[in-house]
Protein backbone atom coordinates (compact mmCIF):
# COMPACT_ATOMS: atom_id res chain seq x y z
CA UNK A 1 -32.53 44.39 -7.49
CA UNK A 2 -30.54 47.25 -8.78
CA UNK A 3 -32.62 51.01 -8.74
CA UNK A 4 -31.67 53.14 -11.79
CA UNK A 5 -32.51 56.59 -10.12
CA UNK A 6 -31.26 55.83 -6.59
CA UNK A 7 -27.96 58.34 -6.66
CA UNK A 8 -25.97 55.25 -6.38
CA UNK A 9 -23.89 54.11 -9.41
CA UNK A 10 -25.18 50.64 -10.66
CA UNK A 11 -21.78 49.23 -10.22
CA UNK A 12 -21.61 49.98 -6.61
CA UNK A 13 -24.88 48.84 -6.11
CA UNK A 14 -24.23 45.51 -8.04
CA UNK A 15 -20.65 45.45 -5.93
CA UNK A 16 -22.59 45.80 -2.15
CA UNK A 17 -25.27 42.98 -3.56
CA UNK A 18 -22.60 40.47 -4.22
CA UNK A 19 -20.73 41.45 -1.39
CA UNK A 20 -23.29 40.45 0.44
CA UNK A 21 -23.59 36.80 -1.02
CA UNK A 22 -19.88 36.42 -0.42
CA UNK A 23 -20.35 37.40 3.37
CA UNK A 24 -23.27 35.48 3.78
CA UNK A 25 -21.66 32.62 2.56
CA UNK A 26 -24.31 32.31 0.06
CA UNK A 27 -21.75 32.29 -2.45
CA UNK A 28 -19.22 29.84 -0.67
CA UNK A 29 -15.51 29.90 0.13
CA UNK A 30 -13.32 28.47 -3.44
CA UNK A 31 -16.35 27.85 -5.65
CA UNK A 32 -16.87 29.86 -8.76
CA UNK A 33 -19.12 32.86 -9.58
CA UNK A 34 -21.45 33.59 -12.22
CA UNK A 35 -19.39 34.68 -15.14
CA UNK A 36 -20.05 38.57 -16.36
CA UNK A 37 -22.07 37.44 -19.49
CA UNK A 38 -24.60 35.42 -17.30
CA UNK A 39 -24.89 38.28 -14.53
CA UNK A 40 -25.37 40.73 -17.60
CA UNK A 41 -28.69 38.76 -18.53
CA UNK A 42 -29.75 38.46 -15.36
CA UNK A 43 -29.75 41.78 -14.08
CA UNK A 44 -30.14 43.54 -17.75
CA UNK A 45 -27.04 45.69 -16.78
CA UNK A 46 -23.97 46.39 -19.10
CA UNK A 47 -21.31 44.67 -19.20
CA UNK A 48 -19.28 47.17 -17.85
CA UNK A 49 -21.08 47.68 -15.23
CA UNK A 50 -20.58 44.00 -13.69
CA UNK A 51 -16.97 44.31 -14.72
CA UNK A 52 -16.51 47.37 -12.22
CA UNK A 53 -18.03 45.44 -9.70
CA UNK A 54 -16.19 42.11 -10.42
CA UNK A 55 -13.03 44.05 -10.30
CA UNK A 56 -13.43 46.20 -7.00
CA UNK A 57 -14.03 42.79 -5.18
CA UNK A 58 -11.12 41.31 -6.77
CA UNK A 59 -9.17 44.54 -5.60
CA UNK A 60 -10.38 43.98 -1.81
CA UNK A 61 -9.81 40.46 -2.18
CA UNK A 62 -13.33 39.09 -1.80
CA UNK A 63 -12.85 37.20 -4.96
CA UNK A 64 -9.78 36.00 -7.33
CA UNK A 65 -8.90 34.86 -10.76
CA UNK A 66 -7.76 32.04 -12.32
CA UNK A 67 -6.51 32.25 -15.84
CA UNK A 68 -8.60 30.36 -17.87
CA UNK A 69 -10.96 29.08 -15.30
CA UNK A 70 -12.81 32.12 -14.25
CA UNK A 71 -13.33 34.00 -10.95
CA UNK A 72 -13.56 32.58 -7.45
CA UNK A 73 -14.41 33.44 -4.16
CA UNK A 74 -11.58 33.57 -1.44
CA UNK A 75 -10.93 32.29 1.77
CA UNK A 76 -11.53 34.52 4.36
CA UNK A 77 -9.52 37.40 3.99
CA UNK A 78 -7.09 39.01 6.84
CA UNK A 79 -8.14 42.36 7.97
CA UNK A 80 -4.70 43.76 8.33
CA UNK A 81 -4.88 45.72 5.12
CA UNK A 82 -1.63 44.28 4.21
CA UNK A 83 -2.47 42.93 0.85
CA UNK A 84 -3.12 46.46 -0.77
CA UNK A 85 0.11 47.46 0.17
CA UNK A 86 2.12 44.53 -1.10
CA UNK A 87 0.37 42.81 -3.51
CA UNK A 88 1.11 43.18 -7.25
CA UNK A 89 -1.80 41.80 -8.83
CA UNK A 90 -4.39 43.72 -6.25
CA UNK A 91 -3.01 46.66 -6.87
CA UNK A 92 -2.68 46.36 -10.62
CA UNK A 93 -6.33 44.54 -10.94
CA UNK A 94 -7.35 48.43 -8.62
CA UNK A 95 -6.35 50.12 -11.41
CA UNK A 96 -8.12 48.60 -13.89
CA UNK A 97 -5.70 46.54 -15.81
CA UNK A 98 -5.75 42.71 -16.17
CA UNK A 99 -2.57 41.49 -13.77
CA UNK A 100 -0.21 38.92 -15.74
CA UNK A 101 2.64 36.45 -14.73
CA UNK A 102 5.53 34.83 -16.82
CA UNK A 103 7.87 32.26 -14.46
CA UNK A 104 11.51 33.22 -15.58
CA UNK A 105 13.17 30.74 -13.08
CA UNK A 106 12.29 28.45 -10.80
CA UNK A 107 15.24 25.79 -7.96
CA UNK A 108 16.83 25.34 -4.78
CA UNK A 109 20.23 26.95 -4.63
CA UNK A 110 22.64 28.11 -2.18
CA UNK A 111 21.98 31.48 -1.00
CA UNK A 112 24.43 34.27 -1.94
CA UNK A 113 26.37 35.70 1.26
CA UNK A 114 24.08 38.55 1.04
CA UNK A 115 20.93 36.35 0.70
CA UNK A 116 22.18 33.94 3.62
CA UNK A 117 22.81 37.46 5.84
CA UNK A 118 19.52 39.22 4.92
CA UNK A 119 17.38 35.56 5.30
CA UNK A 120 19.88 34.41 8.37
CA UNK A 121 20.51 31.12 7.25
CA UNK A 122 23.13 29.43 5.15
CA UNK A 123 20.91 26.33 3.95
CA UNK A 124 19.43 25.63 0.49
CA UNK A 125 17.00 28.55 -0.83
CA UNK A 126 13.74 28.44 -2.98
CA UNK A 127 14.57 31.27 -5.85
CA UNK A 128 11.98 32.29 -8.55
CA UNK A 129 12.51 34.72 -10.95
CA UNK A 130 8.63 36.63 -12.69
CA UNK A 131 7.80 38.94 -14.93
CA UNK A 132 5.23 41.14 -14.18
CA UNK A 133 2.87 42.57 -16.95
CA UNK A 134 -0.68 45.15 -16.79
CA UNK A 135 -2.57 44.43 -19.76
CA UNK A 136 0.36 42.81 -21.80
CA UNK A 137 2.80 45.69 -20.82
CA UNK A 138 5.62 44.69 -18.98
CA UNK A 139 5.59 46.32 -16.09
CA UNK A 140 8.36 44.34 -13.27
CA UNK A 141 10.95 41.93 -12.68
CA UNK A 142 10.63 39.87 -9.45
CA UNK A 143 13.45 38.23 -7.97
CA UNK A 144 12.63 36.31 -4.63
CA UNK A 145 14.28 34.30 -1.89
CA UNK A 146 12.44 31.94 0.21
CA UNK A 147 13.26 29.82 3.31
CA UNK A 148 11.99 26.14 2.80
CA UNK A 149 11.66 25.42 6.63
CA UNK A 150 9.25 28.28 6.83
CA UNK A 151 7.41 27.94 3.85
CA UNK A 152 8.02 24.37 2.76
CA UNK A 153 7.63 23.46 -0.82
CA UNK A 154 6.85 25.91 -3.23
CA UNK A 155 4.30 25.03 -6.30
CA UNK A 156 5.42 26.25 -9.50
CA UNK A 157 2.10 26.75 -10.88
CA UNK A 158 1.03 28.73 -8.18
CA UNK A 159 3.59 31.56 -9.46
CA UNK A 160 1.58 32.43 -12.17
CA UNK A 161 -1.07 34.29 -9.77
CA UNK A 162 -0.98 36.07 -6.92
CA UNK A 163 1.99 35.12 -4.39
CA UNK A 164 0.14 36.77 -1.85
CA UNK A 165 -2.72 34.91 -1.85
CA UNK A 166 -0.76 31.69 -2.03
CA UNK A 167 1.22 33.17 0.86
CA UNK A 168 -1.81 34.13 3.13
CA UNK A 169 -4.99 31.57 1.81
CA UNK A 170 -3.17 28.24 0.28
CA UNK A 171 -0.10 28.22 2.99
CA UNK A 172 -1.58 30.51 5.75
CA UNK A 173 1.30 32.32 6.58
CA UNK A 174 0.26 35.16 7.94
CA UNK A 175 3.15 38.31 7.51
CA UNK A 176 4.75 39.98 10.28
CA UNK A 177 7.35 42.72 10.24
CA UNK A 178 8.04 44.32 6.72
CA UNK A 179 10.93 46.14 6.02
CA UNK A 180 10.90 47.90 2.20
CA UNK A 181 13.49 49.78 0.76
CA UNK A 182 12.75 52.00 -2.11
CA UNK A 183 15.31 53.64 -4.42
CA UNK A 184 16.37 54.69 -8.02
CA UNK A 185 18.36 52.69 -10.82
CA UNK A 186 19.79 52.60 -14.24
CA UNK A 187 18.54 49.93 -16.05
CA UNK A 188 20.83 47.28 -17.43
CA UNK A 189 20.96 45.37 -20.56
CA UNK A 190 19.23 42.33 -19.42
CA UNK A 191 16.19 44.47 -17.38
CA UNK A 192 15.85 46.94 -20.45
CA UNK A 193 15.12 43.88 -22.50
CA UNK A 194 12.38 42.34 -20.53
CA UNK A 195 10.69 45.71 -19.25
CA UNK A 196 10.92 47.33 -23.34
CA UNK A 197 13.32 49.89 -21.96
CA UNK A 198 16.04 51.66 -23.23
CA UNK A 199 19.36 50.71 -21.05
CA UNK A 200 20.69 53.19 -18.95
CA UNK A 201 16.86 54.41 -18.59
CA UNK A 202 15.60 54.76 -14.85
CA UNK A 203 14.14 52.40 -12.84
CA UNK A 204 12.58 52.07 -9.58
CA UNK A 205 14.36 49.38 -7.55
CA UNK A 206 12.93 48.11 -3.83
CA UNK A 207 13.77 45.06 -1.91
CA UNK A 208 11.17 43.68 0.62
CA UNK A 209 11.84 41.84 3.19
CA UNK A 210 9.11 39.29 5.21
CA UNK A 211 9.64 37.90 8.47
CA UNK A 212 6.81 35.54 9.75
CA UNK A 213 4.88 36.11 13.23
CA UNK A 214 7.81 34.87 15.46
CA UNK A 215 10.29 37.11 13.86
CA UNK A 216 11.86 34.97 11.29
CA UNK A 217 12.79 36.47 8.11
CA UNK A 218 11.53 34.19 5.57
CA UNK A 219 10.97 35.87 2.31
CA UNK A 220 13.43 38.43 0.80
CA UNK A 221 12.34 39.97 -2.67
CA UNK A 222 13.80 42.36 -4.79
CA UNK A 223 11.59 44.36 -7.40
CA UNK A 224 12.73 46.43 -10.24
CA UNK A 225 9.60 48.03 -11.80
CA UNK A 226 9.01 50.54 -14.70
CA UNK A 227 8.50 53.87 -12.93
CA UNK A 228 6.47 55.00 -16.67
CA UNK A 229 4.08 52.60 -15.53
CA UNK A 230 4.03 51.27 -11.84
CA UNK A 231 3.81 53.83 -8.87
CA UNK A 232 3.80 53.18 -5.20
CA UNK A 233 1.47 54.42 -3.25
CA UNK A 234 1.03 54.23 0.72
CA UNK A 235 -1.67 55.41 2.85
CA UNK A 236 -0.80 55.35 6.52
CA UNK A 237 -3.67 56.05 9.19
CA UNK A 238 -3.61 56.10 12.98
């Protein structure tokens, strides 16, 4: 039951309620919720209202989306706080805008010598190549690395959600150390014409690199985002 004069908004009230289902297990572990037009008639709420609570469990990762196929409750998430701080599509969905993929490239190559250094092997390489849009406005360009015998085999329709939840929930790889670098660019003909740029125009450009919990760097990424659009934001507490 949600109270109109309590002091809370209805969408935080609506967001601790289905929380709670989530928690309890009531609503279980990869099954589907109610979708917003049901919960509207049920709880004679706006529409709006449920969408603000949909979305800030999304954003914690309580529940996810499938395009198409509706919203779902996740596995149990990791406390570490990691996915807020390196996940695309939670911290696009946090803002309010509706996360979308586009699979560029997708095959097993040799690695560069600067892919086989950073990734410290000299075997065959999963590469995929996304572009990364907030409510139809291309936002990034993602070009990863992976190592098969840490990951095993990747599937290509998993890259058109969240990596990190197929990371974390589907493959249960749990991150370890992180290391991010974070600087400027020009942006060239070929990034200019999938971000709707201008070339020459600037860029932020950061490469992220993932090493599993024994210390193996698996998963080296490199991210050139729209700075118009996409900000990075870290909060650090003791």
């Amino acid at each position: 039951m949600l109270f109109q004069k309590s002091g809370i908004p209805l969408y935080l009230q609506l967001y601790e309620q289905l929380k709670g289902k989530i928690v309890s297990g009531e609503w279980r572990t990869e099954t589907p919720v109610p979708p917003e037009s049901l919960l509207v008639r049920q709880l004679g709420v706006s529409r709006e209202t449920v969408r603000r609570a949909i979305l800030r469990l999304v954003s914690e990762g309580y529940l996810y989306r499938r395009q198409g196929r509706g919203t779902f409750v996740c596995r149990q998430r990791p406390e570490d706080g990691l996915e807020q701080l390196i996940s695309f599509t939670a911290e696009i969905v946090a803002r309010g805008y509706r996360p979308g993929t586009k699979v560029l490239a997708m095959d097993n190559r040799l690695p560069t010598p600067q892919v086989a250094e950073v990734l410290d092997t000299r075997d065959p390489v999963i590469y995929f190549k996304r572009l990364r849009t907030a409510g139809n406005i291309p936002v990034a360009i993602e070009e990863s690395y992976l190592r098969p015998d840490v990951f095993g085999e990747l599937d290509r329709a998993k890259l058109e959600g969240s990596f990190y939840q197929y990371l974390v929930y589907d493959k249960g790889l749990k991150p370890g150390r992180i290391i991010q670098e974070i600087n400027s660019a020009a942006a060239d003909s070929l990034v200019a014409e999938l971000l709707e740029l201008r070339p020459g125009q600037p860029i932020l450009q950061f490469t992220r690199l993932i090493h599993d919990l024994s210390g193996v760097p698996f998963f080296w990424m490199v991210f050139a985002c729209r700075g118009d659009v996409y900000t990075i934001k870290t909060r650090l507490e003791p």
